[in-house]
N, C-alpha and C. Protein backbone atom coordinates (compact mmCIF):
# COMPACT_ATOMS: atom_id res chain seq x y z
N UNK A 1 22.07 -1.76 33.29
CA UNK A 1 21.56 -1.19 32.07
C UNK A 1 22.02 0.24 31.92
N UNK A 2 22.16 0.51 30.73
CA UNK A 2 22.64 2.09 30.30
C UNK A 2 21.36 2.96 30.19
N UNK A 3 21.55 3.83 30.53
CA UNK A 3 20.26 5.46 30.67
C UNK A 3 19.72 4.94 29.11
N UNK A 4 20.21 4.91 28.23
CA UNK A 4 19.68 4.65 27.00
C UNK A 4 19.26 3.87 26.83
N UNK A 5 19.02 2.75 27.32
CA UNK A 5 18.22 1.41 27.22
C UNK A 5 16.61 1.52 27.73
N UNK A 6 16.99 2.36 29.31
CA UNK A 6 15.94 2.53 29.95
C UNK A 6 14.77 3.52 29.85
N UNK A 7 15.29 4.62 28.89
CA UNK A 7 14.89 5.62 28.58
C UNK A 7 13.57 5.81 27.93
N UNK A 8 12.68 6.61 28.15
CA UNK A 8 11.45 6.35 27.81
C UNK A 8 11.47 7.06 26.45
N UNK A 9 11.00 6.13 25.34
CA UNK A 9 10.88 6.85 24.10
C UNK A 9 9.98 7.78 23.73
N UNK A 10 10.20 9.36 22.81
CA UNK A 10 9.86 10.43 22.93
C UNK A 10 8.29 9.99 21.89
N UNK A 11 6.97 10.51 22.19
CA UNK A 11 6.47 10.13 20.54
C UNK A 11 6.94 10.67 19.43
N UNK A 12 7.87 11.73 19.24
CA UNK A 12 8.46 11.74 18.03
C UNK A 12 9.62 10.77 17.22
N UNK A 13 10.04 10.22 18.72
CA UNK A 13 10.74 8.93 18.52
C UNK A 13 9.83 7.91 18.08
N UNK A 14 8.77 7.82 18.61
CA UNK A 14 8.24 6.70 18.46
C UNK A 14 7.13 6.94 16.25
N UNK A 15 7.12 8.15 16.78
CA UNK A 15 6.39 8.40 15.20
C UNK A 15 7.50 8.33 14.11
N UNK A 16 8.86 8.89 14.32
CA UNK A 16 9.86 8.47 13.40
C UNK A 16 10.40 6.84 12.70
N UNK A 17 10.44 6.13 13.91
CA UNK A 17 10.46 5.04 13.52
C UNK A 17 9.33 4.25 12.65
N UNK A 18 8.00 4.84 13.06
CA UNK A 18 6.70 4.15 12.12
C UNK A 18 7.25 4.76 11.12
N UNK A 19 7.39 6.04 10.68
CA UNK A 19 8.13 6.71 9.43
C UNK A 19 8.60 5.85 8.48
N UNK A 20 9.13 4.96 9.16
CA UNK A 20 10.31 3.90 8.18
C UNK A 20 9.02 2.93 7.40
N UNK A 21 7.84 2.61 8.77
CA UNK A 21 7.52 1.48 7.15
C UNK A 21 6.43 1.96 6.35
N UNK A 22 7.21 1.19 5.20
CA UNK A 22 6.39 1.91 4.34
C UNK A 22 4.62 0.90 3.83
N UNK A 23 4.14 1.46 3.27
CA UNK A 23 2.62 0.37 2.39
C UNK A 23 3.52 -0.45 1.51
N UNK A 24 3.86 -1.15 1.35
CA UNK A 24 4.20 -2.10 0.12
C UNK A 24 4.15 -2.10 -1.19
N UNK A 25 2.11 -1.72 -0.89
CA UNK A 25 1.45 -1.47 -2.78
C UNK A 25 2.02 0.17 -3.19
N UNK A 26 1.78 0.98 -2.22
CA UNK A 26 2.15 2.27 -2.63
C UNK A 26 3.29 2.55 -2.34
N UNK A 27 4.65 2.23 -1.91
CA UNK A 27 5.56 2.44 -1.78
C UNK A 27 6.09 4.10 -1.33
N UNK A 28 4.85 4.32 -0.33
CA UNK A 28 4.96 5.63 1.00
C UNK A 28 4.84 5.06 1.97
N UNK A 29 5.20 6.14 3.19
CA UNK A 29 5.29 5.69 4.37
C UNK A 29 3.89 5.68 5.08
N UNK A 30 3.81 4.93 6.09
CA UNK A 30 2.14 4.40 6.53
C UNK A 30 2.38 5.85 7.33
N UNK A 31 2.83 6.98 8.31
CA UNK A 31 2.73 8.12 8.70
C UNK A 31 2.75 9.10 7.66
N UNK A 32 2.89 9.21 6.91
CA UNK A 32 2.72 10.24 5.69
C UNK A 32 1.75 9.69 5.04
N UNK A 33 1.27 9.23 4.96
CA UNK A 33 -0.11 8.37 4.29
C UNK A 33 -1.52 8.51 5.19
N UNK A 34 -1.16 9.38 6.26
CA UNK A 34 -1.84 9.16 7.41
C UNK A 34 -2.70 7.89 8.02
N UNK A 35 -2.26 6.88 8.13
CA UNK A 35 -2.45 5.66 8.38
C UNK A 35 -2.19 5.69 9.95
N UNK A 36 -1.41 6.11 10.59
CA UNK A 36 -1.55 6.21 11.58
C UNK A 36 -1.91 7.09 12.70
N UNK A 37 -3.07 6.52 13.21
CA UNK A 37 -3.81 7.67 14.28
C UNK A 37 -3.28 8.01 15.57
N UNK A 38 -2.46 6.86 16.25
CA UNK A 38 -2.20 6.98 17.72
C UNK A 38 -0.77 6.62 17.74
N UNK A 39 -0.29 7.08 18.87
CA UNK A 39 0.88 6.33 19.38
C UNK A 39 1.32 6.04 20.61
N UNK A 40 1.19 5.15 21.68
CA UNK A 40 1.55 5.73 22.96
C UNK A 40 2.82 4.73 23.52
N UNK A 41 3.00 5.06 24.83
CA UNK A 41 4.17 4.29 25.16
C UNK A 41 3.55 4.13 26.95
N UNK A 42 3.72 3.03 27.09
CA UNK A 42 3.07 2.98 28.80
C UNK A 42 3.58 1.88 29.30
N UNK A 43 4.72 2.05 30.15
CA UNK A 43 5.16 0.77 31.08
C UNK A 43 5.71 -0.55 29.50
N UNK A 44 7.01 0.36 28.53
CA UNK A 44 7.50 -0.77 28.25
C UNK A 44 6.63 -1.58 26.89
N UNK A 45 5.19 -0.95 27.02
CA UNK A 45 4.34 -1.23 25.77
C UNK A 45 3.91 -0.29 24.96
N UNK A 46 4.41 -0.25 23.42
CA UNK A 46 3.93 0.66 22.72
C UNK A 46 2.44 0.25 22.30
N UNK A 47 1.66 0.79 21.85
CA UNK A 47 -0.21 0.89 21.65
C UNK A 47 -0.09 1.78 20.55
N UNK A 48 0.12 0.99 19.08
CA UNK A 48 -0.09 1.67 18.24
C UNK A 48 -1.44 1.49 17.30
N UNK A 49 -2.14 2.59 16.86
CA UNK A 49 -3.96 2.73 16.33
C UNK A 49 -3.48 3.42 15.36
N UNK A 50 -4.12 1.78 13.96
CA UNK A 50 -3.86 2.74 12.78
C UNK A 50 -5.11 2.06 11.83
N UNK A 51 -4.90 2.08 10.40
CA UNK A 51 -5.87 1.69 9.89
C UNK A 51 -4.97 1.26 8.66
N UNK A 52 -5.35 0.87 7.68
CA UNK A 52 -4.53 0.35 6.28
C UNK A 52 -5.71 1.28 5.14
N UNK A 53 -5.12 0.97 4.14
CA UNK A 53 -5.57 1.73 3.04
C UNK A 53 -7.11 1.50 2.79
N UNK A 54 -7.22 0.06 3.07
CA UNK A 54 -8.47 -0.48 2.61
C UNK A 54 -8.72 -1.44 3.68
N UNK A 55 -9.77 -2.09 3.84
CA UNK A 55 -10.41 -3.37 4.37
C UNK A 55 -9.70 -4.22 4.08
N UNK A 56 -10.01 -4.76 2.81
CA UNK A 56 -9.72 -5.58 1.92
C UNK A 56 -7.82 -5.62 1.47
N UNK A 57 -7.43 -4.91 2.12
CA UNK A 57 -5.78 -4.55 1.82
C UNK A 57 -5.09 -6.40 2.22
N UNK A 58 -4.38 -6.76 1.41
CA UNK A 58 -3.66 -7.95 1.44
C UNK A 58 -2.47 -7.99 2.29
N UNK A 59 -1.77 -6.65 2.20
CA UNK A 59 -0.55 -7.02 2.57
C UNK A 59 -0.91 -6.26 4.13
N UNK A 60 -1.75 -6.70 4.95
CA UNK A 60 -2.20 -5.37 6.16
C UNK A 60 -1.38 -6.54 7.39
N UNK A 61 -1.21 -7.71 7.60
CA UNK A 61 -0.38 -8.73 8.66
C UNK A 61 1.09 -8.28 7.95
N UNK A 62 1.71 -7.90 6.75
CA UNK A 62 2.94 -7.93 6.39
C UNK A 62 3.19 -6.01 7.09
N UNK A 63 2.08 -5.27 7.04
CA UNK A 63 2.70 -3.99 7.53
C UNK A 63 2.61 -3.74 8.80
N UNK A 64 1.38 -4.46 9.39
CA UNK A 64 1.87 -5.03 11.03
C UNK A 64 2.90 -5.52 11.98
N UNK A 65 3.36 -6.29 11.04
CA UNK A 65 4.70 -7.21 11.74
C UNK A 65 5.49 -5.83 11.31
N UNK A 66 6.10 -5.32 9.80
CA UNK A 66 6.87 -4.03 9.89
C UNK A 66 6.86 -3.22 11.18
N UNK A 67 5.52 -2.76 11.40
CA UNK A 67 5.22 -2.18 12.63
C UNK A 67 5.83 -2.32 13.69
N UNK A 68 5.50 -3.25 13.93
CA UNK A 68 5.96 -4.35 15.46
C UNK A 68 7.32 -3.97 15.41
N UNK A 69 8.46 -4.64 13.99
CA UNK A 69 9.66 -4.77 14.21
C UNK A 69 10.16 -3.46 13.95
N UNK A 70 10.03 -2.91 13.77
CA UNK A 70 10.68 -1.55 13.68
C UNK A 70 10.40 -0.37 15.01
N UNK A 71 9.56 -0.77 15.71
CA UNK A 71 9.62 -0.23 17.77
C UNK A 71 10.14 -1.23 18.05
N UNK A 72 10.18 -2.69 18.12
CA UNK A 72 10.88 -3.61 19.15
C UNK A 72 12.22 -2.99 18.82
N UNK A 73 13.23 -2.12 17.47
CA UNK A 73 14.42 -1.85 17.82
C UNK A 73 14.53 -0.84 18.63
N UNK A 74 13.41 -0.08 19.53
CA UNK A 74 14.34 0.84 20.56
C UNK A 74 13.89 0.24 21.69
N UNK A 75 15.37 0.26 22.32
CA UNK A 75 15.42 -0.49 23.51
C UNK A 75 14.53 -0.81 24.94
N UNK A 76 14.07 0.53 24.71
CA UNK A 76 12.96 0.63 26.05
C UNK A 76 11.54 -0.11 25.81
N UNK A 77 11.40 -0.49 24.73
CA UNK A 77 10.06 -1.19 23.73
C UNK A 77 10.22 -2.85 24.34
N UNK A 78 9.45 -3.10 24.90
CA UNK A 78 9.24 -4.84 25.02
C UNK A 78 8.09 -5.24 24.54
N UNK A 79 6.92 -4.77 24.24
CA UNK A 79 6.26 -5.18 23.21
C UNK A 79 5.45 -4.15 22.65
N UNK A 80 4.70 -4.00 21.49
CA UNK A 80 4.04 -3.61 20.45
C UNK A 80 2.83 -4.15 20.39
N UNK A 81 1.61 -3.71 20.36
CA UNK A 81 0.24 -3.96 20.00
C UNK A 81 -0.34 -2.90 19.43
N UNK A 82 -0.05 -3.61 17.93
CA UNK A 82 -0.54 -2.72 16.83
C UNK A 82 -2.30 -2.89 16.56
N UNK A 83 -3.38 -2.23 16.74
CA UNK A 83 -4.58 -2.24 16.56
C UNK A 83 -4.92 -1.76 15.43
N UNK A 84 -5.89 -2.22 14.39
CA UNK A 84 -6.07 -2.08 13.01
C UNK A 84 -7.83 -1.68 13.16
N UNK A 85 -7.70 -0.48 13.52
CA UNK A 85 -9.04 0.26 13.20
C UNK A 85 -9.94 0.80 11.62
N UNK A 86 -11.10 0.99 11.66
CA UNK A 86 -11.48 1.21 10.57
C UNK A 86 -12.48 2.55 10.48
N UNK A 87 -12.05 2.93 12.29
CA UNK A 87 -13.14 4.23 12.14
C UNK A 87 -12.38 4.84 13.05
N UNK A 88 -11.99 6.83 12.68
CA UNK A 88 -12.51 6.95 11.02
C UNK A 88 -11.98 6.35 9.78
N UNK A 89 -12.56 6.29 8.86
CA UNK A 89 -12.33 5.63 7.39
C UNK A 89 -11.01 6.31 7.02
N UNK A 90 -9.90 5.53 6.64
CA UNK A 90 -8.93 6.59 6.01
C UNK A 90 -9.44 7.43 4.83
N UNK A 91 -9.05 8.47 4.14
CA UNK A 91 -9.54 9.42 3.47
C UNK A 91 -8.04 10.19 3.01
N UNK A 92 -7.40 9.62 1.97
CA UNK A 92 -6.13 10.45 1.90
C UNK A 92 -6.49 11.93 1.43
N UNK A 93 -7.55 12.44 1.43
CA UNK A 93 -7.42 13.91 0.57
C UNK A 93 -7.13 14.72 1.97
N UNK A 94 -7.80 13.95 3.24
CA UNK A 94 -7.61 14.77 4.62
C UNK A 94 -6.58 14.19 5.41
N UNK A 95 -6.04 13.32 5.28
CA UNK A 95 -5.43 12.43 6.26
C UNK A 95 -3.80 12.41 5.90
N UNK A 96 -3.64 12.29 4.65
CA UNK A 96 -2.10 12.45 4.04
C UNK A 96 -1.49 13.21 3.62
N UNK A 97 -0.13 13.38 3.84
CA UNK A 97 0.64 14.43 4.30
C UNK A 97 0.55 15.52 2.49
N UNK A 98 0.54 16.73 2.42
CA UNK A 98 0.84 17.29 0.90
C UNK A 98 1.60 16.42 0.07
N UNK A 99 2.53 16.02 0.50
CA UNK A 99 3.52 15.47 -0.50
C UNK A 99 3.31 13.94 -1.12
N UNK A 100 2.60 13.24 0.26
CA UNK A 100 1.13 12.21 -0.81
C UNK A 100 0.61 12.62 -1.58
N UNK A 101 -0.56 13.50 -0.98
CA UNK A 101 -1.30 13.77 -1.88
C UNK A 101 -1.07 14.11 -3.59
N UNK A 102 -0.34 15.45 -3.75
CA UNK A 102 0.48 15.25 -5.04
C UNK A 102 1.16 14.14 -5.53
N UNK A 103 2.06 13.24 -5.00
CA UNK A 103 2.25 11.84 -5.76
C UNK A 103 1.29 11.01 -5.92
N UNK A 104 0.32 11.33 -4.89
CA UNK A 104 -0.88 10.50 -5.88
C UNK A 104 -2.29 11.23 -6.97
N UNK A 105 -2.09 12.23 -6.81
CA UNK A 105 -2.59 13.49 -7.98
C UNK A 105 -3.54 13.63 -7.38
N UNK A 106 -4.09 13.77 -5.75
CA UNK A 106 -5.11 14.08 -5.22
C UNK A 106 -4.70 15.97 -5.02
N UNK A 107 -5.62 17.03 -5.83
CA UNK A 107 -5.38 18.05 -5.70
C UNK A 107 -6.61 18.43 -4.64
């Protein structure tokens, strides 16, 4: 195996890649949305703690699997267990990044 395969991913590595997926309905990213609380990396398993917009959110198994597949592409990742918490409550006026907030007219 190459150093890069084996290499333990940075959490900014690992928060960049959540970067990529986005909510579906809102068409932002679930880390700029502050949707995601945790990130860790331990022996080969990422442990990611997040929450979805709502309870009731439809598309919350379609941004999971996103989840999943977007760490299984760095190499050192063999599996993903994404946990879907509900406390604390998301709250975009505290939780999402400025540049949410203004696209969604939360002043």
């Amino acid at each position: 195996m190459t150093e890069a395969a084996t290499s333990v991913p940075t959490q900014e590595e690992l928060m960049a890649r959540l970067g990529e997926v986005q909510d579906p309905e809102i068409q932002m990213g679930i880390v700029d949305l502050g949707l995601v609380y945790d990130v860790q990396f331990d022996n080969g398993t990422v442990l990611v703690t997040m929450t979805l917009t709502s309870p009731g959110c439809p598309l919350g198994p379609v941004i999971r699997g996103e989840v999943y597949a977007k760490l299984r592409e760095i190499p050192a990742v063999k599996d993903v267990d994404v946990q879907i918490v509900w406390n604390p409550p998301w709250d975009p006026r505290t939780m999402a990044s400025e540049d949410v907030r203004m696209a969604l007219g939360i002043w």
